[in-house]
N, C-alpha and C. Protein backbone atom coordinates (compact mmCIF):
# COMPACT_ATOMS: atom_id res chain seq x y z
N UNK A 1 0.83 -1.18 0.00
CA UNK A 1 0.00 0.00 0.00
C UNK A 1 0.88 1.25 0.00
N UNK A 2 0.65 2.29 -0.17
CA UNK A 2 1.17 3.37 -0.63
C UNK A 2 0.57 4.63 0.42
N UNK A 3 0.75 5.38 0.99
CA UNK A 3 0.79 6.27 1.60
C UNK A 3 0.78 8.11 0.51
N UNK A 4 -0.43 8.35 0.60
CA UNK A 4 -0.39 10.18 0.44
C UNK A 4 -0.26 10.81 1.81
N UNK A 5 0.67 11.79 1.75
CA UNK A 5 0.72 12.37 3.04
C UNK A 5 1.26 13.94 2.68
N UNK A 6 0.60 14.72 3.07
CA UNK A 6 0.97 16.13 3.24
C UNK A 6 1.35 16.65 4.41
N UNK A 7 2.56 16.90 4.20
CA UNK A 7 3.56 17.57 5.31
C UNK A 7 3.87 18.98 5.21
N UNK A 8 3.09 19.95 6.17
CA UNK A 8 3.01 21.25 6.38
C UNK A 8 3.86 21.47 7.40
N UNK A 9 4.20 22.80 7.16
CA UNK A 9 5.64 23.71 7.67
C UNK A 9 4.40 24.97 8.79
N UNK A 10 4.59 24.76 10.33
CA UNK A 10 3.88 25.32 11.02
C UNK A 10 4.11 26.60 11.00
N UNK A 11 3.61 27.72 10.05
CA UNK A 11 4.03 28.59 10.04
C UNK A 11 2.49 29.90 9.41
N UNK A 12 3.02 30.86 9.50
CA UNK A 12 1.67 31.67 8.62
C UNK A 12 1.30 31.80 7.33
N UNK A 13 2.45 31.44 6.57
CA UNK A 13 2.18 31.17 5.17
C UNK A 13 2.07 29.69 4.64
N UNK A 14 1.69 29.72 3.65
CA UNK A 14 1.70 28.13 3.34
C UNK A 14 2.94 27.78 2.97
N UNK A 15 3.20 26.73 3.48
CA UNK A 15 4.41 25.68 2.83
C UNK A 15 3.92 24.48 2.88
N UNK A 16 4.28 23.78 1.98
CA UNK A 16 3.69 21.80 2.20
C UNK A 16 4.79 20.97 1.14
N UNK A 17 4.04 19.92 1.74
CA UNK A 17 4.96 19.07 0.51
C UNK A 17 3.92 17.75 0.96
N UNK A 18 3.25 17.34 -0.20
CA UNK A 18 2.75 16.00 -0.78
C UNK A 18 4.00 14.77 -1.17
N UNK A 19 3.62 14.02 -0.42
CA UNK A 19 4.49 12.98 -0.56
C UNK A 19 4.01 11.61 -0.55
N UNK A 20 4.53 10.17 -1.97
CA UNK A 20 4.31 9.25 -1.87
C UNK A 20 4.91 8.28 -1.16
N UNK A 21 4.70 7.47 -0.15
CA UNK A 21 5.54 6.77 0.70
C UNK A 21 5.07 5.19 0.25
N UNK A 22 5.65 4.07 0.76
CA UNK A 22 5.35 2.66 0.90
C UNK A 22 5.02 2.50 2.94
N UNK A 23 3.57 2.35 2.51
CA UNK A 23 3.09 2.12 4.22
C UNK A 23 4.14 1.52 5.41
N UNK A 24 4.81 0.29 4.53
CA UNK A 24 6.06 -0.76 5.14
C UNK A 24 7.36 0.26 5.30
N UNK A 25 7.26 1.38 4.84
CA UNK A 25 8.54 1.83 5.44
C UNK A 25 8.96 2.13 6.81
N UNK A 26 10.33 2.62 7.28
CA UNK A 26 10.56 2.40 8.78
C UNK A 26 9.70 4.59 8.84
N UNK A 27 9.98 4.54 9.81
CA UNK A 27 9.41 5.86 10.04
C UNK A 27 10.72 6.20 9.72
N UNK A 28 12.19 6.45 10.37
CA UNK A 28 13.18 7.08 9.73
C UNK A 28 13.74 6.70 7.92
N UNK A 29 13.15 5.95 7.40
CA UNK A 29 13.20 6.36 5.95
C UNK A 29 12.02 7.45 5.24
N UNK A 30 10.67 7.52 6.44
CA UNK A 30 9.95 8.50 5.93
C UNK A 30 10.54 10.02 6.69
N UNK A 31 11.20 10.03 7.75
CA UNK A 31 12.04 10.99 8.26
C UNK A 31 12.86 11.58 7.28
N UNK A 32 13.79 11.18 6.34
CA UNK A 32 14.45 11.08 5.61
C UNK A 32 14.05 11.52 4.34
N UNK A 33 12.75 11.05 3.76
CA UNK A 33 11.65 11.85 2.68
C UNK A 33 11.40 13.26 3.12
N UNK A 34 11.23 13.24 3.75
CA UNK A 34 11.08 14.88 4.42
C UNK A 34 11.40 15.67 4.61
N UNK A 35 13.08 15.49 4.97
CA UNK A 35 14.07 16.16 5.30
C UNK A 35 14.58 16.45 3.69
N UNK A 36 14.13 15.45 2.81
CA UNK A 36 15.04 16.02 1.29
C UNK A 36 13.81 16.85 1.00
N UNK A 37 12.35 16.58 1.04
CA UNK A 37 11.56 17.44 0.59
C UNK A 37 11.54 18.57 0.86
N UNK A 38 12.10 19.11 1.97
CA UNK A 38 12.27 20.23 2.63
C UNK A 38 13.90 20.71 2.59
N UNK A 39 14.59 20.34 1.86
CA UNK A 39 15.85 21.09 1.50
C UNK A 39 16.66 20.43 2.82
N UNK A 40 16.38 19.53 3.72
CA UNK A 40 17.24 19.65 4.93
C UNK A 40 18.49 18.69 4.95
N UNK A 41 19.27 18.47 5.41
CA UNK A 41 20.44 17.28 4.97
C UNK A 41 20.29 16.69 5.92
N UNK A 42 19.19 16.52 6.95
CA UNK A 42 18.37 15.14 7.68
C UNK A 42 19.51 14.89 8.63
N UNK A 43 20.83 15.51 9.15
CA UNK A 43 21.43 15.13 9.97
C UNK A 43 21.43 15.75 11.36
N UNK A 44 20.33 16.40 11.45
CA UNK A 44 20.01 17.13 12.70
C UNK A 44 18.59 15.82 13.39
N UNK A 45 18.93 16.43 14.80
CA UNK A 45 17.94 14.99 15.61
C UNK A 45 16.64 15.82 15.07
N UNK A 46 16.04 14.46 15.20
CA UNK A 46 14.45 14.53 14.86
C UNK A 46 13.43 13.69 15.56
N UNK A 47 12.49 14.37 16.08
CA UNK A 47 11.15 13.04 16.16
C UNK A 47 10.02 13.54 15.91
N UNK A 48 9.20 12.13 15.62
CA UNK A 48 7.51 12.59 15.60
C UNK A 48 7.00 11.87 16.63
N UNK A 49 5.84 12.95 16.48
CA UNK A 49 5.27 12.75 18.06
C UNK A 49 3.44 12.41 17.41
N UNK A 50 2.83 11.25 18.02
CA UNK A 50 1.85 10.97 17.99
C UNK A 50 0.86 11.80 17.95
N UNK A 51 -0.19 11.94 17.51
CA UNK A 51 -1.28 13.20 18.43
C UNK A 51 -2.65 12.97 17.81
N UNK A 52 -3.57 13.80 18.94
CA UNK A 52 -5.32 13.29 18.43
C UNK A 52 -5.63 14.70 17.04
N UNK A 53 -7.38 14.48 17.59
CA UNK A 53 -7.52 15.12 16.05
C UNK A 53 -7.02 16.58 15.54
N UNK A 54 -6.96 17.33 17.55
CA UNK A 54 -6.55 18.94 17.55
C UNK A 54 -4.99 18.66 17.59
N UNK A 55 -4.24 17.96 17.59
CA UNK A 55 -2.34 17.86 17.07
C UNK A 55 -2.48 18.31 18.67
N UNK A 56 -3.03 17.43 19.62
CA UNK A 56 -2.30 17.47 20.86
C UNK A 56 -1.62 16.69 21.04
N UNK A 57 0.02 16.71 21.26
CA UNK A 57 1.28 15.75 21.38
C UNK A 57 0.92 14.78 21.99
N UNK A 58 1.22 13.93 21.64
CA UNK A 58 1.33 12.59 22.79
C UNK A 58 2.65 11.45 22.61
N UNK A 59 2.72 10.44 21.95
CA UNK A 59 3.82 9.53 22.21
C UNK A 59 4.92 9.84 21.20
N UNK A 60 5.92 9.94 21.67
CA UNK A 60 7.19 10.23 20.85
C UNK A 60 7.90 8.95 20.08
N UNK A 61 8.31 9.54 18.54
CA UNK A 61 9.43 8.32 18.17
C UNK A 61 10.31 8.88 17.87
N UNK A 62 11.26 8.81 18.24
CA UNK A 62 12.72 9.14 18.27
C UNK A 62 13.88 9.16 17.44
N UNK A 63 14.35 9.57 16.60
CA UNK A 63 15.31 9.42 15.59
C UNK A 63 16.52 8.97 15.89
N UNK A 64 16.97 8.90 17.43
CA UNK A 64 17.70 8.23 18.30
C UNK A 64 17.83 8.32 19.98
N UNK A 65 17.95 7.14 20.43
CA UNK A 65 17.20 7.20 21.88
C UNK A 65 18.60 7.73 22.70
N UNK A 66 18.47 8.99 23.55
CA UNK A 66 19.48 9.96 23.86
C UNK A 66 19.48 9.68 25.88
N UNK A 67 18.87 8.66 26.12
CA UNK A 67 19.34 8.37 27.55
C UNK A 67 20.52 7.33 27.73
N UNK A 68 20.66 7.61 29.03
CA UNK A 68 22.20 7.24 29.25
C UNK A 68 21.84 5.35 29.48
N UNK A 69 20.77 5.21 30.24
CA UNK A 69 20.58 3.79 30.42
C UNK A 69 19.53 2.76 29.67
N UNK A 70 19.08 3.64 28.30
CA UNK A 70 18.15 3.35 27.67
C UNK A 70 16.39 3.41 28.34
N UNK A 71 16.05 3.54 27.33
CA UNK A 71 14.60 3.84 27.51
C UNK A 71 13.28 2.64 26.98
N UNK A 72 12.36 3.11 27.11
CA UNK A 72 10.96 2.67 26.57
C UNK A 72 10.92 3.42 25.11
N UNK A 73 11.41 4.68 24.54
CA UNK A 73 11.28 5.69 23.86
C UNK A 73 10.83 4.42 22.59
N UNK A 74 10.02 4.53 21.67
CA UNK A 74 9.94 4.17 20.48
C UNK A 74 11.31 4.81 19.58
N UNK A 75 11.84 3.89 18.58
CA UNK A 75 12.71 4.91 17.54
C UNK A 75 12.22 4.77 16.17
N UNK A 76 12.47 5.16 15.56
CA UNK A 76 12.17 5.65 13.84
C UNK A 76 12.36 4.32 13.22
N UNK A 77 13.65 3.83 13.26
CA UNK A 77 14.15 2.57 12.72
C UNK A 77 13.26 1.30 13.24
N UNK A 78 12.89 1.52 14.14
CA UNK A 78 12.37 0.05 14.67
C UNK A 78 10.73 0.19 14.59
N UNK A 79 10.57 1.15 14.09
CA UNK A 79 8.58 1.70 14.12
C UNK A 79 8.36 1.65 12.24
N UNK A 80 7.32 1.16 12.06
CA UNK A 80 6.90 1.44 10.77
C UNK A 80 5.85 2.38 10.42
N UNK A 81 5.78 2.99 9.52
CA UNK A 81 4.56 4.14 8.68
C UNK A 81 3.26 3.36 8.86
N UNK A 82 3.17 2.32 8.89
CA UNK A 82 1.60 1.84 9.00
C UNK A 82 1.38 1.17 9.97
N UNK A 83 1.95 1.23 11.08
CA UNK A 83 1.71 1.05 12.42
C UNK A 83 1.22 2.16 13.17
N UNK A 84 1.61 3.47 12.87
CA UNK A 84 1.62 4.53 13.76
C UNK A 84 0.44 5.77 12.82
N UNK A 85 0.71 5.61 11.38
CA UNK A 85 -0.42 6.26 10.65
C UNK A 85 -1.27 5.52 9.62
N UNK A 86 -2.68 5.66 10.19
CA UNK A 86 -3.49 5.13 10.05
C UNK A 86 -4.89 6.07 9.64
N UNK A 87 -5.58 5.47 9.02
CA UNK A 87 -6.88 6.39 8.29
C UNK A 87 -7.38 6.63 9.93
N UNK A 88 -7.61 5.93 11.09
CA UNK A 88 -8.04 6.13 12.46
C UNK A 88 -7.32 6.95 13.21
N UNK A 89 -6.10 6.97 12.89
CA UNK A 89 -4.96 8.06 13.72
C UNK A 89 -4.39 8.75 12.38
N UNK A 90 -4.69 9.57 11.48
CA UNK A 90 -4.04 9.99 10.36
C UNK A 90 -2.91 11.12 10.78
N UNK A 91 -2.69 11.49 11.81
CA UNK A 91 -2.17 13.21 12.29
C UNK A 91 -0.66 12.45 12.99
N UNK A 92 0.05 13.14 12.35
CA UNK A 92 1.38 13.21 13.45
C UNK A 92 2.16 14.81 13.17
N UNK A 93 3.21 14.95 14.87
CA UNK A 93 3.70 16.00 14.59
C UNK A 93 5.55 16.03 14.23
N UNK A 94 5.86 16.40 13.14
CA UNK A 94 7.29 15.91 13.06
C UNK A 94 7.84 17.38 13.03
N UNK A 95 9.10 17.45 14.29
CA UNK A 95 10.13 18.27 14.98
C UNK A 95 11.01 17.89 13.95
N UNK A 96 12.19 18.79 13.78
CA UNK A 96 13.67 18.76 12.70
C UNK A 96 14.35 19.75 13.54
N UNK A 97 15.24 19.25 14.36
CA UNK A 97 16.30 20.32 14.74
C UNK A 97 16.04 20.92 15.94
N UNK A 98 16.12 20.29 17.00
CA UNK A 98 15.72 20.41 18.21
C UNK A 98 16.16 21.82 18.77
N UNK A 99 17.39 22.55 17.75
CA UNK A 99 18.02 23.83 18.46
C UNK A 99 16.97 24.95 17.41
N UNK A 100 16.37 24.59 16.16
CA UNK A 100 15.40 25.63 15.79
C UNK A 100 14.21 25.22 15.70
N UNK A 101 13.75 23.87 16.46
CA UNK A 101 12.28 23.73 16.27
C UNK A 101 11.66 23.61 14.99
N UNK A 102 11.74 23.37 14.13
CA UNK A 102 11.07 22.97 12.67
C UNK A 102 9.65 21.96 13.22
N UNK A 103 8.96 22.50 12.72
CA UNK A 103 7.66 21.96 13.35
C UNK A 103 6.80 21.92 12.54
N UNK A 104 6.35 20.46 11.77
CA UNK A 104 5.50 20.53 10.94
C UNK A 104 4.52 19.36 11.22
N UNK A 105 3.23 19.63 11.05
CA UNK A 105 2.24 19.11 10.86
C UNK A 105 1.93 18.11 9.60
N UNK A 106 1.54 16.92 9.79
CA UNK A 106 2.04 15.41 9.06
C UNK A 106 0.38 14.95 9.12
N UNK A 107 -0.04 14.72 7.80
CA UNK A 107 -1.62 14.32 7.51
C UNK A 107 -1.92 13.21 6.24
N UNK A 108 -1.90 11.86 6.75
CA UNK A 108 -2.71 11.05 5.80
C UNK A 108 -3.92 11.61 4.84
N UNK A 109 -3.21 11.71 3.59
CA UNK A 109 -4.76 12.34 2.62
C UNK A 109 -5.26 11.03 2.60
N UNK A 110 -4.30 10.26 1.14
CA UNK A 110 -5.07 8.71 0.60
C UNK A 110 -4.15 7.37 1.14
N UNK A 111 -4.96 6.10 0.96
CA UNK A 111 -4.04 5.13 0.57
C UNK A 111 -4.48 4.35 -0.55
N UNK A 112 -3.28 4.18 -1.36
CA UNK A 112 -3.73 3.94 -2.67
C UNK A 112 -3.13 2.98 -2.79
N UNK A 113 -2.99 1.61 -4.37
CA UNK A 113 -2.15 0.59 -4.58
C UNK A 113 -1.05 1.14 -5.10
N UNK A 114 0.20 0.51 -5.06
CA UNK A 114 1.76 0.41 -5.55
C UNK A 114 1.31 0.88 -6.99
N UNK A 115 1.56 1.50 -8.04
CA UNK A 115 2.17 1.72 -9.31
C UNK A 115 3.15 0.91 -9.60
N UNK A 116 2.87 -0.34 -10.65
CA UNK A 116 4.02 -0.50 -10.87
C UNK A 116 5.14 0.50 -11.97
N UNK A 117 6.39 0.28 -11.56
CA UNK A 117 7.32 1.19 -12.03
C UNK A 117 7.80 2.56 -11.69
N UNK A 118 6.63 2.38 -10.35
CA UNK A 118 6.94 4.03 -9.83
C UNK A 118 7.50 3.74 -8.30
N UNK A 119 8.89 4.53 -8.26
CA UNK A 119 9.98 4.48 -7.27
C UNK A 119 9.33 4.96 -6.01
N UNK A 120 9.44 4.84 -5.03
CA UNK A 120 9.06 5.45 -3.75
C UNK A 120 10.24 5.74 -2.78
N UNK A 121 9.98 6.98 -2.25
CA UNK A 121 9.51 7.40 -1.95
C UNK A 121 9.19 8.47 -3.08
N UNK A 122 8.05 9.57 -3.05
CA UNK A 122 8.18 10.22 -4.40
C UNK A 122 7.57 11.43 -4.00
N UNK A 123 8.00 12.49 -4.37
CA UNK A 123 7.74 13.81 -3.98
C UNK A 123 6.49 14.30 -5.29
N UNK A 124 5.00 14.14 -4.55
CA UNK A 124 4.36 14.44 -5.86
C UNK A 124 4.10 16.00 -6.03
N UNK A 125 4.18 16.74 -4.92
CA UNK A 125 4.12 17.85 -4.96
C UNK A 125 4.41 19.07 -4.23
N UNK A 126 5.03 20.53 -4.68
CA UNK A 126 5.85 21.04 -3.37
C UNK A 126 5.41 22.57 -3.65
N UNK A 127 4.91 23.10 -2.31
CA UNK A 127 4.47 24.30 -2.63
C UNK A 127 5.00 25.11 -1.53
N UNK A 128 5.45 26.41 -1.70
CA UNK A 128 6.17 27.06 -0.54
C UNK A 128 7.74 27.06 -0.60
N UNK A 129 8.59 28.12 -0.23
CA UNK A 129 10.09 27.86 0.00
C UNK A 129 10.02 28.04 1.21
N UNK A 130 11.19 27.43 1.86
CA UNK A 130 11.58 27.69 3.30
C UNK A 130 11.87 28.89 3.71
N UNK A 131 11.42 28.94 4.73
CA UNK A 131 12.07 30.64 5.18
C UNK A 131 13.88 29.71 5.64
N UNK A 132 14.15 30.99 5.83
CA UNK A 132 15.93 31.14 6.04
C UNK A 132 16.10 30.57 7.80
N UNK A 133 15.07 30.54 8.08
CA UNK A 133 14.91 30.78 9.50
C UNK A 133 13.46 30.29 10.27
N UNK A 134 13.61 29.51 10.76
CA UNK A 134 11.87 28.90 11.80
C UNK A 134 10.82 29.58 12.00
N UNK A 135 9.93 29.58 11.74
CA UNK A 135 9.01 30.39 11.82
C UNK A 135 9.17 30.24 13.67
N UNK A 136 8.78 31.90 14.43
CA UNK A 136 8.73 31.88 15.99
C UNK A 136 7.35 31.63 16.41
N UNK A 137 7.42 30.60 17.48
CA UNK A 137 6.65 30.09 18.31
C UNK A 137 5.97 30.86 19.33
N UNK A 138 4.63 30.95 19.39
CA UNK A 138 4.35 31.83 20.80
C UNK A 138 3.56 30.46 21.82
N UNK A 139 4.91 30.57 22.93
CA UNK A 139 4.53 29.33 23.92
C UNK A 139 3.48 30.24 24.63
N UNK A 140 3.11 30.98 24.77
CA UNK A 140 2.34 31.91 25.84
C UNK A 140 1.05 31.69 25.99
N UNK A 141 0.55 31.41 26.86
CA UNK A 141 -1.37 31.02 26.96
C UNK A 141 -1.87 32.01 28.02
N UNK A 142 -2.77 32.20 27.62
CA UNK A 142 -4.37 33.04 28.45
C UNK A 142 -4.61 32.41 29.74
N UNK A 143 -3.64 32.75 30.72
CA UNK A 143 -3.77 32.34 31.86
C UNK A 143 -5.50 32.23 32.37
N UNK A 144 -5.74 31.33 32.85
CA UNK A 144 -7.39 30.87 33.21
C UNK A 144 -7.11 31.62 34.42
N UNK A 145 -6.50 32.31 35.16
CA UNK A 145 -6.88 33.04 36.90
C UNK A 145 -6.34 34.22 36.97
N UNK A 146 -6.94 34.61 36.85
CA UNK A 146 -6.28 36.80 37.50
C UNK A 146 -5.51 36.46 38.18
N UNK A 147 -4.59 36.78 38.37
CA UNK A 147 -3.78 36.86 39.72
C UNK A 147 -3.44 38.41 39.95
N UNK A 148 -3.93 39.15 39.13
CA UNK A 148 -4.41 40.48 39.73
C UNK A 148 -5.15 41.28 40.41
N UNK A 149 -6.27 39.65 40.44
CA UNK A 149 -7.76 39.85 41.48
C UNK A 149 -7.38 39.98 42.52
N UNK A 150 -8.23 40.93 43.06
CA UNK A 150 -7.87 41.67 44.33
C UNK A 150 -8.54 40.60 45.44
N UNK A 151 -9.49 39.55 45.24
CA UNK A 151 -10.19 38.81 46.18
C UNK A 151 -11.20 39.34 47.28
N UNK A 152 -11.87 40.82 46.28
CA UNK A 152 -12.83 41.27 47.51
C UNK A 152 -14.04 40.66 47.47
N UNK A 153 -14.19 39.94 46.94
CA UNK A 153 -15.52 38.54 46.90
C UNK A 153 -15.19 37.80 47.44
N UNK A 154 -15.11 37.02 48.34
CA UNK A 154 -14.88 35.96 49.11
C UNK A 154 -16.55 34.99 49.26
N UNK A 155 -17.47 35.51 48.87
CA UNK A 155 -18.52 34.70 48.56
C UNK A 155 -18.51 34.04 47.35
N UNK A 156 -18.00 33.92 46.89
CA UNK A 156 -17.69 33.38 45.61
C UNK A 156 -16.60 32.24 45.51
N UNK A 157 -16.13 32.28 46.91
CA UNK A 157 -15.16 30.96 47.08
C UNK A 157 -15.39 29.53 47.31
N UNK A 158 -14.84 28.82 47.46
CA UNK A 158 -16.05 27.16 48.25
C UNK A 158 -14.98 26.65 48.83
N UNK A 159 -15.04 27.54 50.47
CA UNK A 159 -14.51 27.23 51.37
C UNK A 159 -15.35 27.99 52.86
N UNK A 160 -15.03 27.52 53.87
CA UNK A 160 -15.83 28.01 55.09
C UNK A 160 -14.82 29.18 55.50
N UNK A 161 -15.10 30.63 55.61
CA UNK A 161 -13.55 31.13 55.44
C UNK A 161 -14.17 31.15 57.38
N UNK A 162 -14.32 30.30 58.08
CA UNK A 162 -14.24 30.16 59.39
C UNK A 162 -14.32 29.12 59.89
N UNK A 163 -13.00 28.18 59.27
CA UNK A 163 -12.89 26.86 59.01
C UNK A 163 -11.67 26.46 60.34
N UNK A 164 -11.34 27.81 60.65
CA UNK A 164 -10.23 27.07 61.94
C UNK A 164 -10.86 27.94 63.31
């Protein structure tokens, strides 16, 4: 089986790249598709990270396992493309370069049969140039609590404030 997958560059403009894969590949040979689709020379660490339908992170695979006494970590080499993406789990998030964050968003379109005579992995389509530089991240969230509230409501708390 054959793998369509569009791999977007997390950023404000569009960048992507459509790509044909073989489902049986290891995840670091589809690591490796990616990194040429995207101009990169793939020798910077990398992983993808599992995630639900809103690309909330969850299980990591590793492009190489970086503890001193070994881990549980899944790696690239030992995980396959059709174990981990699936028409039921189609979303993963793949990191490039842990010192600039390259962060792109990874989406099962189709799965289609083998072509015979057609090589895989195969770049069917590429839209966008790279910026020179990572698009910047805003880690910052909408704190859920004032902490500027002054606390002159105290009826509004759910506590006995004459509890000692």
């Amino acid at each position: 089986m054959i793998y369509k997958i569009r791999i977007i560059l997390d950023a404000q403009e569009d960048i992507f790249r459509d790509i044909e894969i073989e489902a049986s590949n290891s995840m670091e040979e589809f690591h490796n598709a990616i990194a040429q689709s995207f101009g990169f020379l793939g020798s910077e660490m990398a992983s993808f990270y599992t995630c639900d339908e809103e690309w909330n992170q969850d299980e990591e695979i590793a492009l190489f396992d970086m503890s001193e006494n070994g881990s549980d970590v899944k790696l690239m080499n030992e995980t396959f493309l059709e174990d981990v993406l699936t028409r039921h789990t189609p979303k993963l998030i793949y990191v490039y370069d842990f010192l600039n964050m390259w962060t792109f968003f990874v989406e099962l379109a189709d799965i289609v049969e083998n072509e015979p005579g057609q090589s895989y992995p195969n770049l069917l389509f590429s839209f966008g140039e790279l910026p020179e530089t990572p698009p910047e991240k805003n880690f910052e969230s909408t704190p859920k609590f004032d902490f500027d509230d002054t606390l002159d409501n105290y009826d509004d708390l759910d506590f006995d404030e004459n509890w000692n």
